[in-house]
N, C-alpha and C. Protein backbone atom coordinates (compact mmCIF):
# COMPACT_ATOMS: atom_id res chain seq x y z
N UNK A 1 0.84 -1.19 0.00
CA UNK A 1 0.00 0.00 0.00
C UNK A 1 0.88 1.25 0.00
N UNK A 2 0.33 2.27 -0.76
CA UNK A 2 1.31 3.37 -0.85
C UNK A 2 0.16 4.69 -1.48
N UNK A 3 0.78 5.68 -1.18
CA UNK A 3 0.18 7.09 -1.47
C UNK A 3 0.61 7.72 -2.94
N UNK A 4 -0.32 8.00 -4.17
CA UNK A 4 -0.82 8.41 -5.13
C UNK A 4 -1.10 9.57 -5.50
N UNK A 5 -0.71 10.45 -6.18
CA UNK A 5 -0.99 11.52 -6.72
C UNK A 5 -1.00 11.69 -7.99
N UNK A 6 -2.58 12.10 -8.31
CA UNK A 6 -2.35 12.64 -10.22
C UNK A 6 -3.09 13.83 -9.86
N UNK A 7 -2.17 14.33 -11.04
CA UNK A 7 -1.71 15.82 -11.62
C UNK A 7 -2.94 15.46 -12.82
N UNK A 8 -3.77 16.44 -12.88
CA UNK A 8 -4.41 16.60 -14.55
C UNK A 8 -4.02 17.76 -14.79
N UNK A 9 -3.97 18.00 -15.94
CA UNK A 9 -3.36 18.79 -17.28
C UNK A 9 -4.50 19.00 -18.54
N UNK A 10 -4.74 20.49 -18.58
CA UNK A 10 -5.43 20.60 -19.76
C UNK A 10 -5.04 21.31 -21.12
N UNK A 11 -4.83 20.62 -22.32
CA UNK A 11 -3.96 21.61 -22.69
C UNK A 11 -4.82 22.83 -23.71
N UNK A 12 -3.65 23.75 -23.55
CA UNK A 12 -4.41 25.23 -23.67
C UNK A 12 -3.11 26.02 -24.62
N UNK A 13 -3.45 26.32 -25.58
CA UNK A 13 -2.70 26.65 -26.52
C UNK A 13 -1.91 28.55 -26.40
N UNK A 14 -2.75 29.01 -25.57
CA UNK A 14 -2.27 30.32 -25.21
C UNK A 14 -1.34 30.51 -23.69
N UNK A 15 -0.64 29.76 -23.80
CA UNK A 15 -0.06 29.48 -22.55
C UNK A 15 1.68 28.85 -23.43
N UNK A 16 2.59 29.20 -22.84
CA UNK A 16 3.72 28.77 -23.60
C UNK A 16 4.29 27.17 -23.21
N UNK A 17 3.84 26.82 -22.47
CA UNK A 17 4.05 25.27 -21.98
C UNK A 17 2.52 24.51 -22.30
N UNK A 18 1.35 25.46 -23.43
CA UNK A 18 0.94 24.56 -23.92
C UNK A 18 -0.40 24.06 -23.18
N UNK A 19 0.07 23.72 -21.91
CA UNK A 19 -0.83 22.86 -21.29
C UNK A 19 -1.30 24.30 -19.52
N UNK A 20 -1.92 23.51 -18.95
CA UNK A 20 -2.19 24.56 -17.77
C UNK A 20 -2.65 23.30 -16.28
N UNK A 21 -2.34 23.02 -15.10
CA UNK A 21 -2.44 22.25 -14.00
C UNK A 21 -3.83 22.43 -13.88
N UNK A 22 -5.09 21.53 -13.32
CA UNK A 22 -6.17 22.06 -13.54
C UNK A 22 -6.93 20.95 -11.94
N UNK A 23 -5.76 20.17 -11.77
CA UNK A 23 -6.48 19.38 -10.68
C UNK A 23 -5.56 18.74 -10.04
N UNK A 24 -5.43 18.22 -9.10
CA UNK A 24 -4.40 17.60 -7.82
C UNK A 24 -5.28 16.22 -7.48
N UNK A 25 -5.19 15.02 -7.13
CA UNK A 25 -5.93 14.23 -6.62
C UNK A 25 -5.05 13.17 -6.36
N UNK A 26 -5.20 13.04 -4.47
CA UNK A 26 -4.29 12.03 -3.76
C UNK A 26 -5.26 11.10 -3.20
N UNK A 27 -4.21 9.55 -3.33
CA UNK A 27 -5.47 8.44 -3.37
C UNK A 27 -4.01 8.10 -1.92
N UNK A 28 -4.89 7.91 -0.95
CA UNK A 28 -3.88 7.37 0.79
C UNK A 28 -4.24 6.34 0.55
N UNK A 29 -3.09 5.36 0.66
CA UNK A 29 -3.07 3.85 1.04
C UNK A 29 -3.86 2.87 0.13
N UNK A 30 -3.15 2.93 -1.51
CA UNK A 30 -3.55 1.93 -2.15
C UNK A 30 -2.58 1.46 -2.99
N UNK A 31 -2.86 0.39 -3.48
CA UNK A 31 -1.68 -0.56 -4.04
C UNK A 31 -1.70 0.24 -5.64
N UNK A 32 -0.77 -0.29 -6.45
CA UNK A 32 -0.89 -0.07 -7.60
C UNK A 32 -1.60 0.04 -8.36
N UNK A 33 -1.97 -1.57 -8.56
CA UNK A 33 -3.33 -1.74 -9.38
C UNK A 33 -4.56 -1.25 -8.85
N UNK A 34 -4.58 -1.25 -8.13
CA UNK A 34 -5.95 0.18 -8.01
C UNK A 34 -5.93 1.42 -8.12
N UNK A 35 -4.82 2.09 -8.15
CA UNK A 35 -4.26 2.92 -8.38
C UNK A 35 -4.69 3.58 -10.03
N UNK A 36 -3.93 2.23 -10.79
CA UNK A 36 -4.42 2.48 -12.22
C UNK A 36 -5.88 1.80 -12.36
N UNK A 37 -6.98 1.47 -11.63
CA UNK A 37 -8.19 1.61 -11.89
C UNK A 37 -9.04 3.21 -11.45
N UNK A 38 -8.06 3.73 -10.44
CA UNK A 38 -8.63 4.78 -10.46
C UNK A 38 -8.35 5.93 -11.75
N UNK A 39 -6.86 5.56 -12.10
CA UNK A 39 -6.37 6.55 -13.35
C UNK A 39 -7.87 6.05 -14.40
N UNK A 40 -8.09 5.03 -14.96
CA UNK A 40 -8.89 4.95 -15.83
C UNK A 40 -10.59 5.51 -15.46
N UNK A 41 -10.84 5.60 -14.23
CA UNK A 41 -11.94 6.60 -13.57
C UNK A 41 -11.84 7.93 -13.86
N UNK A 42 -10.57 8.24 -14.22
CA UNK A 42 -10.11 9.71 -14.02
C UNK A 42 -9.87 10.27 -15.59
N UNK A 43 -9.49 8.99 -16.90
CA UNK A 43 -9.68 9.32 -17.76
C UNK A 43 -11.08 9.83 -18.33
N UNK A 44 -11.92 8.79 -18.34
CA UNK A 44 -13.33 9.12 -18.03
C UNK A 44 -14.14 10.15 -17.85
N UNK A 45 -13.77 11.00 -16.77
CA UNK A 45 -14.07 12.13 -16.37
C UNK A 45 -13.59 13.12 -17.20
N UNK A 46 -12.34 13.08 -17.34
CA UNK A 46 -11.35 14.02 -18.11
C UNK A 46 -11.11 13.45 -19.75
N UNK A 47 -11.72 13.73 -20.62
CA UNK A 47 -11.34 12.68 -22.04
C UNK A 47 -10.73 13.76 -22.62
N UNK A 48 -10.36 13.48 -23.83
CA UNK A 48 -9.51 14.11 -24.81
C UNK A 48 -9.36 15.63 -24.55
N UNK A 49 -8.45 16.00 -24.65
CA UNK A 49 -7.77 17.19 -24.70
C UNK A 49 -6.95 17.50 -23.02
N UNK A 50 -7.13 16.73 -22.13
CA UNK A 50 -6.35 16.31 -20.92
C UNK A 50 -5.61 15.80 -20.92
N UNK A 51 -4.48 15.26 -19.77
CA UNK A 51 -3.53 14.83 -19.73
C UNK A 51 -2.80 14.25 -18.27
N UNK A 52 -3.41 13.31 -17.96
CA UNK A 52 -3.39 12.69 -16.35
C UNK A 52 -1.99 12.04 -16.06
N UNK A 53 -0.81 12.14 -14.93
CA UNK A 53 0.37 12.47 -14.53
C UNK A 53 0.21 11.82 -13.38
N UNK A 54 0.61 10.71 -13.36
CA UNK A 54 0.31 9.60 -11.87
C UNK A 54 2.08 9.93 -11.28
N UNK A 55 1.92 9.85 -9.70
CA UNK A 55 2.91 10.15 -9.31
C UNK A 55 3.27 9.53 -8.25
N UNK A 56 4.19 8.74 -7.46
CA UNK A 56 4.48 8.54 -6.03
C UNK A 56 4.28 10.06 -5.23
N UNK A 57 3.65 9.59 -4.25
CA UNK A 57 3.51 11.21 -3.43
C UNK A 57 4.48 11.56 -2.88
N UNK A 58 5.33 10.50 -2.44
CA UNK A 58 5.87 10.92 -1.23
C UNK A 58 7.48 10.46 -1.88
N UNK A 59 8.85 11.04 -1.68
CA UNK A 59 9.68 10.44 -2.27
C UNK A 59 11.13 10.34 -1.20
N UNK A 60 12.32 10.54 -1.40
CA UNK A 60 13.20 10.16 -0.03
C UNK A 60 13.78 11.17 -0.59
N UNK A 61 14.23 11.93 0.34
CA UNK A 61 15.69 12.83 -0.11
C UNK A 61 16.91 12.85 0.70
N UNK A 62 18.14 13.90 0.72
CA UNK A 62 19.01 13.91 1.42
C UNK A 62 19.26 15.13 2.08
N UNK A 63 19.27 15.12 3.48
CA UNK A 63 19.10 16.95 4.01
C UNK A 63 20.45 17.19 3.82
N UNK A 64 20.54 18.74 3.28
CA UNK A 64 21.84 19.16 2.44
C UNK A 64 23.03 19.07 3.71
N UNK A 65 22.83 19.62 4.88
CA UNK A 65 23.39 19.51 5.79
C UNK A 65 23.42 18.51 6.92
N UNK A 66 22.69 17.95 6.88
CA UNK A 66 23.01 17.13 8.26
C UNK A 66 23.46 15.62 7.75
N UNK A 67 23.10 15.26 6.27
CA UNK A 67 23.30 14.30 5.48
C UNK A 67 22.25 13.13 5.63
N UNK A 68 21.01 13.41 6.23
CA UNK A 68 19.93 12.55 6.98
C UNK A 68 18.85 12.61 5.89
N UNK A 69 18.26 11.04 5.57
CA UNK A 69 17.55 10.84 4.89
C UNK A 69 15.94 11.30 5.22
N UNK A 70 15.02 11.66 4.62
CA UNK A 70 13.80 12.48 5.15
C UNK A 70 12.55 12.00 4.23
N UNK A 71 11.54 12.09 3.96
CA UNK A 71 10.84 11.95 3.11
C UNK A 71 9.39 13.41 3.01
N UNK A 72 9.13 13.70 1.94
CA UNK A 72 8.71 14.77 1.12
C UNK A 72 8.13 14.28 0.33
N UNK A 73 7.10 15.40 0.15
CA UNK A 73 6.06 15.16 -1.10
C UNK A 73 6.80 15.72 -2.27
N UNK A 74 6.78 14.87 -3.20
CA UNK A 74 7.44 15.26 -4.72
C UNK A 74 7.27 16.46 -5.25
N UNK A 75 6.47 17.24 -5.20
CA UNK A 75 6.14 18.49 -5.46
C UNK A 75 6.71 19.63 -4.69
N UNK A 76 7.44 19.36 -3.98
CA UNK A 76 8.16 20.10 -2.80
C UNK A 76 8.93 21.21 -3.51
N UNK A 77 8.17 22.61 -3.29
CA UNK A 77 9.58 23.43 -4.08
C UNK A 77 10.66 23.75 -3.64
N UNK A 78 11.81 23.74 -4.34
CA UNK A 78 13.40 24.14 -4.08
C UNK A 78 13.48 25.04 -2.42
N UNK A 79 12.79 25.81 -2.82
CA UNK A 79 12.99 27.17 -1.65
C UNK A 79 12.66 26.27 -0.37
N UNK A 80 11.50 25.50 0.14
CA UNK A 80 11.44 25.08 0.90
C UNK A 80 11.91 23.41 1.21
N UNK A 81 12.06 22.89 0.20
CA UNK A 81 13.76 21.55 0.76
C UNK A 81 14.35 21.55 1.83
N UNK A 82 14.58 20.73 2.35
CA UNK A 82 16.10 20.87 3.22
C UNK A 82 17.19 20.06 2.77
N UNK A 83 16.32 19.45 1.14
CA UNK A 83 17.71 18.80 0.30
C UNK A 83 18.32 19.89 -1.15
N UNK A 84 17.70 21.33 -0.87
CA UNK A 84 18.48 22.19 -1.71
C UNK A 84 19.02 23.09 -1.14
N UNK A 85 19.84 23.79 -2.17
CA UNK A 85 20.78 24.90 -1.84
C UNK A 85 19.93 26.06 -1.36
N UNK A 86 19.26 26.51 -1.86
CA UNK A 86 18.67 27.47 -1.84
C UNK A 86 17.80 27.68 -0.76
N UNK A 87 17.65 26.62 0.28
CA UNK A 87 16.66 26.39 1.16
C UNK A 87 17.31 26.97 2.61
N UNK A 88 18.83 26.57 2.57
CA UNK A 88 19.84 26.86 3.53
C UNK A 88 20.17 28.33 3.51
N UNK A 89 20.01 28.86 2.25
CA UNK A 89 20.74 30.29 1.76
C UNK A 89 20.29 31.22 2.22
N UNK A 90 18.60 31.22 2.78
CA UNK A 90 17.85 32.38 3.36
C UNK A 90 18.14 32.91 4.64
């Protein structure tokens, strides 16, 4: 069992990357394969011209300083890390 996150994506042509983030949706404590029964729930909902982005939620990093392993949601930006540079610098 493990924690799930899809990203939908719609894409939008006046935008320079095309596409635009349009939804977040975390599934707690399910195995894979249900996982991708929910992605195909989610196509469904969302059909053509979308773009669904399955993700581990949660991932391991390395704190820049103390050298101690931690875990973080993948989406974690730079500034707030304690496995980037930039996080220490402020």
């Amino acid at each position: 069992m493990a924690d799930y996150t899809f990203l939908v994506y719609k894409f939008d042509g006046r935008y320079k990357a095309k596409e635009v983030k349009i939804d977040t949706i975390d599934f707690k404590g399910v195995s894979c394969g249900e996982a991708m029964e929910k992605r195909k729930e989610l196509e469904k909902k969302y059909p053509i011209g979308y773009r669904i982005v399955m993700h581990g939620t949660w991932v391991t990093r390395t704190n820049l300083l103390s050298g101690l392993e931690y875990t973080e949601r993948f989406d974690t930006p730079a500034h707030c890390s304690p496995a980037s540079e930039s996080y220490w610098s402020m």
